[in-house]
N, C-alpha and C. Protein backbone atom coordinates (compact mmCIF):
# COMPACT_ATOMS: atom_id res chain seq x y z
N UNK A 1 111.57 24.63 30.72
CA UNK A 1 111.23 23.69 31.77
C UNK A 1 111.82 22.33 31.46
N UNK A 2 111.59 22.04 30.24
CA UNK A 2 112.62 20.53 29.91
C UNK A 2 113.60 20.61 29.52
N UNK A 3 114.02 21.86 29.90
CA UNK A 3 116.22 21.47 29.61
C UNK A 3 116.27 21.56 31.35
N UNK A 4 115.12 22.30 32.42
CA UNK A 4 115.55 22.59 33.03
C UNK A 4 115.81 21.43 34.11
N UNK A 5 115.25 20.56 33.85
CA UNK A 5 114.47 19.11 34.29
C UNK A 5 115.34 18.15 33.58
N UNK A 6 115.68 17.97 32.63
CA UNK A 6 117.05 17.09 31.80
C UNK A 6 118.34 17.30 32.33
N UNK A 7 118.08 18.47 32.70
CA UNK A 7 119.79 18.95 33.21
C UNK A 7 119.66 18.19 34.58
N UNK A 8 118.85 18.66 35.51
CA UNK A 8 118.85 17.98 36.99
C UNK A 8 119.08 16.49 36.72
N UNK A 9 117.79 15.87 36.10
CA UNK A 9 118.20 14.38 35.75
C UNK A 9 119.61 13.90 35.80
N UNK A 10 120.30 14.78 34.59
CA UNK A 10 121.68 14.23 34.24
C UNK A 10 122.78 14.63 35.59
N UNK A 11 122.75 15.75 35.89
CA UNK A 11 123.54 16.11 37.10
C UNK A 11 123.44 14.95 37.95
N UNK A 12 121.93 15.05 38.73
CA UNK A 12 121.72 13.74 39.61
C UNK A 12 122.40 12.38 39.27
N UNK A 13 122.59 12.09 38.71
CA UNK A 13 123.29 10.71 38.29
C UNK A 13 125.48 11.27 38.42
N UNK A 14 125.64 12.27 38.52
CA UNK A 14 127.07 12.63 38.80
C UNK A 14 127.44 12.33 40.19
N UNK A 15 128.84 12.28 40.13
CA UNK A 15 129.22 12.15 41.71
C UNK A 15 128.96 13.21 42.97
N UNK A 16 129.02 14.71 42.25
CA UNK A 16 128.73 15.80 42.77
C UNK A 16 127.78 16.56 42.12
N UNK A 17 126.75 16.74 41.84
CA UNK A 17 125.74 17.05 40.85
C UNK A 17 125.06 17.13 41.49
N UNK A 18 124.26 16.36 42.94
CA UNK A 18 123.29 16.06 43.24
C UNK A 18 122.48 17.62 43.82
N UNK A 19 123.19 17.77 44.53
CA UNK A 19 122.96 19.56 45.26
C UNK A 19 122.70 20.30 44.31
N UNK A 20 123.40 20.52 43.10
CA UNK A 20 123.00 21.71 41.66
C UNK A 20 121.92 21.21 41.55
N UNK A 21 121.47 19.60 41.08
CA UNK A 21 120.17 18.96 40.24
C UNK A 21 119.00 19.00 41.48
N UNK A 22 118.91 19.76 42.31
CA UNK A 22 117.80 20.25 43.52
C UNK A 22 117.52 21.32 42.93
N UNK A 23 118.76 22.27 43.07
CA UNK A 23 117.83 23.66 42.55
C UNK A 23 117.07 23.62 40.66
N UNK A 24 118.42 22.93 39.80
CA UNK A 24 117.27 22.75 38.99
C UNK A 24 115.92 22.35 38.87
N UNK A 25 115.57 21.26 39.38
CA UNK A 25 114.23 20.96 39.34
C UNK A 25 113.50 21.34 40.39
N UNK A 26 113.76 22.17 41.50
CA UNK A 26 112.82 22.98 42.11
C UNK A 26 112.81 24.00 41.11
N UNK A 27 113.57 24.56 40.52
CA UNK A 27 113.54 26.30 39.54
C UNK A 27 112.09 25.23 38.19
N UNK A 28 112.47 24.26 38.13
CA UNK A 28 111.26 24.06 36.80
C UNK A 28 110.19 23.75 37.35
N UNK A 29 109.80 23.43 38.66
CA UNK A 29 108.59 23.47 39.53
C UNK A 29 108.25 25.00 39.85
N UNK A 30 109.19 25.97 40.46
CA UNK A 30 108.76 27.16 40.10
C UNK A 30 107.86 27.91 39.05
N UNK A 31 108.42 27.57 38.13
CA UNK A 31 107.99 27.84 36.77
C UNK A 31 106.85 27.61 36.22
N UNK A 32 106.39 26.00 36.74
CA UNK A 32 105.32 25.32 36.03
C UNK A 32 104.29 24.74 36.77
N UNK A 33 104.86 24.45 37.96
CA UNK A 33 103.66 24.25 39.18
C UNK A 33 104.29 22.79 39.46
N UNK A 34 103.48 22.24 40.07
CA UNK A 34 103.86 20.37 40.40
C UNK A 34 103.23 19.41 39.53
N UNK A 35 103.78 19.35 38.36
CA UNK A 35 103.25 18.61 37.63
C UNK A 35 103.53 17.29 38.10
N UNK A 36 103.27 15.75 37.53
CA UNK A 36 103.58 14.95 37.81
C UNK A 36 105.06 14.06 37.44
N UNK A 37 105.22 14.71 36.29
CA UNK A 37 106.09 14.41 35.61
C UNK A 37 107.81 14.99 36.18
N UNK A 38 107.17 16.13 37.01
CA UNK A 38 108.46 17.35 37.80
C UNK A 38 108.32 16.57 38.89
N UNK A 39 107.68 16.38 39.65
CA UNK A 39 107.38 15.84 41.16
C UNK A 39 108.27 14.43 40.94
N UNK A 40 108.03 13.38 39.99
CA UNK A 40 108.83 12.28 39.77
C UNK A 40 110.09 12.63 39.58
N UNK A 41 110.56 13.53 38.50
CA UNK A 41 112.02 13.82 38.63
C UNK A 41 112.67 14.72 39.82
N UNK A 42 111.61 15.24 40.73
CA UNK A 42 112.69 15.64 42.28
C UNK A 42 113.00 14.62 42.87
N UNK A 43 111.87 13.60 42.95
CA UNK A 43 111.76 12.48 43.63
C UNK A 43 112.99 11.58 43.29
N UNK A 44 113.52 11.62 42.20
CA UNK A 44 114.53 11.27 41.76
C UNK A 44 115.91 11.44 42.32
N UNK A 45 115.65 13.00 42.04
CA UNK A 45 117.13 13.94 42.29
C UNK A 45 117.67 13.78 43.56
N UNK A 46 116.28 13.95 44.44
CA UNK A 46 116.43 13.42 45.95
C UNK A 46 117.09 12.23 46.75
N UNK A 47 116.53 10.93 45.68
CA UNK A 47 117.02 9.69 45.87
C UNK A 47 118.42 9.62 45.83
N UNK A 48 118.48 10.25 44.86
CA UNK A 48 120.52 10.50 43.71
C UNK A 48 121.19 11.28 45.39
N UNK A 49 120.62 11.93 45.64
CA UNK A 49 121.25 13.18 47.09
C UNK A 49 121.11 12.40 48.06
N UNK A 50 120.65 11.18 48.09
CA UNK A 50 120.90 10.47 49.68
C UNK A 50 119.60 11.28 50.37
N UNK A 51 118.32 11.96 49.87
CA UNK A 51 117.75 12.08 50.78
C UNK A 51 115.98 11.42 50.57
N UNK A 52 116.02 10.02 51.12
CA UNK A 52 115.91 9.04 51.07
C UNK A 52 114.17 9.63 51.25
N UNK A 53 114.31 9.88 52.97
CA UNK A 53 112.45 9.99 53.06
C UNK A 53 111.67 10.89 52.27
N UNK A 54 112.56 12.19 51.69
CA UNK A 54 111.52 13.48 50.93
C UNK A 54 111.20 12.61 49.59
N UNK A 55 112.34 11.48 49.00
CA UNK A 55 111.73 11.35 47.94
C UNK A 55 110.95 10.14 47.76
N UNK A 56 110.95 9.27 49.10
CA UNK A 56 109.15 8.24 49.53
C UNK A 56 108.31 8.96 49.57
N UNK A 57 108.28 9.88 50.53
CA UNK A 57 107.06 10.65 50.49
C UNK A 57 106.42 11.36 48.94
N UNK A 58 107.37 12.18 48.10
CA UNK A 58 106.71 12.59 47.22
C UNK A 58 106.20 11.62 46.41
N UNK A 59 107.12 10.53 46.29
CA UNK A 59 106.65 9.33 45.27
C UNK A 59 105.50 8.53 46.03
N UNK A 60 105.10 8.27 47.05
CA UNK A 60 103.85 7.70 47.58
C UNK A 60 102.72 8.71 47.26
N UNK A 61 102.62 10.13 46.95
CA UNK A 61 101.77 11.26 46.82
C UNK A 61 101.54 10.73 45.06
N UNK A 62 102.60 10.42 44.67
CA UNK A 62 102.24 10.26 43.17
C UNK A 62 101.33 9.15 42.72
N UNK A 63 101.61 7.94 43.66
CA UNK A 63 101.53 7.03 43.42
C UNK A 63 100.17 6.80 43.04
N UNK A 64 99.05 7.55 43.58
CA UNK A 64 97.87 7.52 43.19
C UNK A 64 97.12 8.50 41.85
N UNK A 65 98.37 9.41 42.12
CA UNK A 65 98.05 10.42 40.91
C UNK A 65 98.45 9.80 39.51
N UNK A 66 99.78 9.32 39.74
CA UNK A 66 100.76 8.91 38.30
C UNK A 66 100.81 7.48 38.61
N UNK A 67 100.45 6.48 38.95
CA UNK A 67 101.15 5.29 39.13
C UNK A 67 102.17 4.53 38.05
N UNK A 68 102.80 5.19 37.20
CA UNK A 68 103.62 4.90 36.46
C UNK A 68 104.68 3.66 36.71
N UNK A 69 105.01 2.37 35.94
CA UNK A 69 105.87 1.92 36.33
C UNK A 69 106.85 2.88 36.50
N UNK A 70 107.78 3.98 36.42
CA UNK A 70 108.57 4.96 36.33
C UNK A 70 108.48 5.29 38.26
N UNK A 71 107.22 5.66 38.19
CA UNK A 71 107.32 6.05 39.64
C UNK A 71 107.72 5.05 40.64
N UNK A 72 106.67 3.73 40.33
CA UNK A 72 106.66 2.66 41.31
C UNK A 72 108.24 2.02 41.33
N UNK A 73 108.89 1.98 40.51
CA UNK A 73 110.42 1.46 40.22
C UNK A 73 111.44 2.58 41.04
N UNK A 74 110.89 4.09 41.12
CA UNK A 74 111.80 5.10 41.60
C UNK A 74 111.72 4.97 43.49
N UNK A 75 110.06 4.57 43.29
CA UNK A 75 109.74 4.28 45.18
C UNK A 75 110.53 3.08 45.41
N UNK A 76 110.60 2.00 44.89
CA UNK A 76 111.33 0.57 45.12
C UNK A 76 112.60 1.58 45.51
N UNK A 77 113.27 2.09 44.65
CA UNK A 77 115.04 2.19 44.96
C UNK A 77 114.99 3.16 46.28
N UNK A 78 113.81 3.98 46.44
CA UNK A 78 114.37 4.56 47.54
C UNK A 78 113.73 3.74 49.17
N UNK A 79 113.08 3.06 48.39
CA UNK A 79 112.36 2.06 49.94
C UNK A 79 113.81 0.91 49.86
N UNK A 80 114.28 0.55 49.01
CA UNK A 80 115.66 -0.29 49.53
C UNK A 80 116.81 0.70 49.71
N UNK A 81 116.60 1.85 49.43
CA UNK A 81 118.50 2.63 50.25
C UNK A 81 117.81 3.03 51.36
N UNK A 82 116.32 3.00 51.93
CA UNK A 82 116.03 3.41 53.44
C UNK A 82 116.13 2.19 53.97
N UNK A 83 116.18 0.98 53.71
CA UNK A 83 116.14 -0.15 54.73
C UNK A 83 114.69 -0.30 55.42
N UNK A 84 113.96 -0.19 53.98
CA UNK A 84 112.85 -0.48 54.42
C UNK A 84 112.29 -2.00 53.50
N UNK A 85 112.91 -3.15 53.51
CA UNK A 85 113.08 -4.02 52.66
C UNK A 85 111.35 -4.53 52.40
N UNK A 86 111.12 -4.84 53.38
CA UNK A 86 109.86 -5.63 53.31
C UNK A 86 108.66 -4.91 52.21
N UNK A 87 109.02 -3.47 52.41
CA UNK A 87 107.60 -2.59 52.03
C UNK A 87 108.25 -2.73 50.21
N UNK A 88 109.80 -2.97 50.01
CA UNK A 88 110.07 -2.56 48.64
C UNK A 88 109.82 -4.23 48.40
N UNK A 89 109.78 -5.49 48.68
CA UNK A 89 109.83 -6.54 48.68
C UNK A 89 108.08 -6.34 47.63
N UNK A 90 107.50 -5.89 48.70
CA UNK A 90 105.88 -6.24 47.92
C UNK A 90 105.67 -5.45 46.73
N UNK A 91 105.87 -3.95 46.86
CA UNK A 91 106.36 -3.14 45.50
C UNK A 91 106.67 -3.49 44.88
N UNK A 92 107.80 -4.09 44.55
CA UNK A 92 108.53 -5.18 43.28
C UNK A 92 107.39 -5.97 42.45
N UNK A 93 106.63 -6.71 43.27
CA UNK A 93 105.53 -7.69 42.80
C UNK A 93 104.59 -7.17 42.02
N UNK A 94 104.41 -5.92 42.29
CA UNK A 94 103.10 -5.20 41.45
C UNK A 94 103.94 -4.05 40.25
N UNK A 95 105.30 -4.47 40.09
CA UNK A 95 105.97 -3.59 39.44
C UNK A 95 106.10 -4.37 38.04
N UNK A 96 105.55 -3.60 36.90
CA UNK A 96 105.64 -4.64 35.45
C UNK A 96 106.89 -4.16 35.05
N UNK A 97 108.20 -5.13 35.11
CA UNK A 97 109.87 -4.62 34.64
C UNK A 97 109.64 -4.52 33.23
N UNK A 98 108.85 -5.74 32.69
CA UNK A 98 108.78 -5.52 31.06
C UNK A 98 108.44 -4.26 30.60
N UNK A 99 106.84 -3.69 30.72
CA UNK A 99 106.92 -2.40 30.70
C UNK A 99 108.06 -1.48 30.88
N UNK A 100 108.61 -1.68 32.16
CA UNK A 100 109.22 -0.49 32.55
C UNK A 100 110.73 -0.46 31.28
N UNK A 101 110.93 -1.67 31.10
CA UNK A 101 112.23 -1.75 30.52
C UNK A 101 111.70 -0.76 29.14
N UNK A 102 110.38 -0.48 28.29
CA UNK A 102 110.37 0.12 27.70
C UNK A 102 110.54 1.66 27.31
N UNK A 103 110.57 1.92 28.87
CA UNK A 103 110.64 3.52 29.01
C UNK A 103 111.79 4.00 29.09
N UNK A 104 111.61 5.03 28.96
CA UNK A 104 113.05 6.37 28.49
C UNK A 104 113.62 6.23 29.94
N UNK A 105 114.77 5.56 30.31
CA UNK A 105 115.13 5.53 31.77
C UNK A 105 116.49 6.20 31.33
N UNK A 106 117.03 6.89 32.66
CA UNK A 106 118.41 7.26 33.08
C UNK A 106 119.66 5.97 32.83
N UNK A 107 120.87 6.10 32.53
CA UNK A 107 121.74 5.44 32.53
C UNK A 107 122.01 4.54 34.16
N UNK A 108 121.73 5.62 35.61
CA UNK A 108 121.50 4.56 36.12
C UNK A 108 120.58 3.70 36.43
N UNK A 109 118.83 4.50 36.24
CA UNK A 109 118.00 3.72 36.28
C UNK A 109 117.95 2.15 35.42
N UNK A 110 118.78 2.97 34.10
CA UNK A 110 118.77 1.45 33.20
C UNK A 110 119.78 0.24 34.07
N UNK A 111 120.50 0.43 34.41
CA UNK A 111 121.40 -0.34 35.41
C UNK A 111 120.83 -1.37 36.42
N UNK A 112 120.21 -0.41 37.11
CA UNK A 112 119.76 -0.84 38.32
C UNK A 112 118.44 -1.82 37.82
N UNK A 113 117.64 -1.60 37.06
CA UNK A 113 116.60 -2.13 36.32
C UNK A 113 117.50 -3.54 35.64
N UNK A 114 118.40 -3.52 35.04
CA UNK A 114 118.84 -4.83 34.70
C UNK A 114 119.49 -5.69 35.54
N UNK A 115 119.95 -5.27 36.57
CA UNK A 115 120.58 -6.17 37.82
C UNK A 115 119.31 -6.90 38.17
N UNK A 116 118.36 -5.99 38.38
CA UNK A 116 117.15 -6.17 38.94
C UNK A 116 116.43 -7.60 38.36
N UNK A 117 116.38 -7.26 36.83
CA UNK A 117 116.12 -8.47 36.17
C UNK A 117 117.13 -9.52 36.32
N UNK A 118 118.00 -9.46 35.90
CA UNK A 118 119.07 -10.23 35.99
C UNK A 118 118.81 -11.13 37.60
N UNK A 119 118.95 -10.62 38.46
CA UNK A 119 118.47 -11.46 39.89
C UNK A 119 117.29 -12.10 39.97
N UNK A 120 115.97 -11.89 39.13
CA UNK A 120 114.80 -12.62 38.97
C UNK A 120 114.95 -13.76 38.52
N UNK A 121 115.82 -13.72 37.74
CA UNK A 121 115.44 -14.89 36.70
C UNK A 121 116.40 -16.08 37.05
């Protein structure tokens, strides 16, 4: 389940990856049920695939289960590639970057997380 879920991760972040890193992490939801930790990384994979609303929706479902900076930082990126500015505007505010900068993030999450800072300050 966690190679199967590492692999999607890493695919998702490729130029063409995004479509393979679906079926991976649906096949490790198969496997293991909807954990929270799987549900955040589709939510992911989804974002990476351009498909913007499946992965608000799953990440707003989390949001009460997992509220992870991890999650709340993954809802921000996909509430700003939907052009939904205002709703990611207030998100941001309740989002701790310090925390988040501590966690095991993706090469582009780490990216996007330092622009991010980088424009705050």
């Amino acid at each position: 389940m966690i190679a199967l879920n590492n692999l999607a991760m890493l695919l998702a972040d490729t130029q063409d990856g995004s479509q393979e890193a679906i079926g991976y992490i649906n096949r490790a939801i198969d496997l293991i049920g909807t954990r929270p930790s799987l549900m955040d990384s589709k939510a992911y994979v989804l974002l990476r695939a351009g498909r913007y609303n499946e992965a608000i929706a799953i990440l707003k479902a989390l949001l009460g289960k997992k509220g992870s900076s991890e999650v709340q930082f993954h809802l921000y990126q996909a509430l700003v590639k939907n052009n939904q500015a205002d709703e990611a505007r207030e998100l941001l505010s309740k989002i701790d970057l310090k925390e988040l900068q501590k966690q095991p993030l993706t090469p582009t999450d780490q990216r996007e997380l330092a622009a991010l800072v980088d424009s705050s300050r």
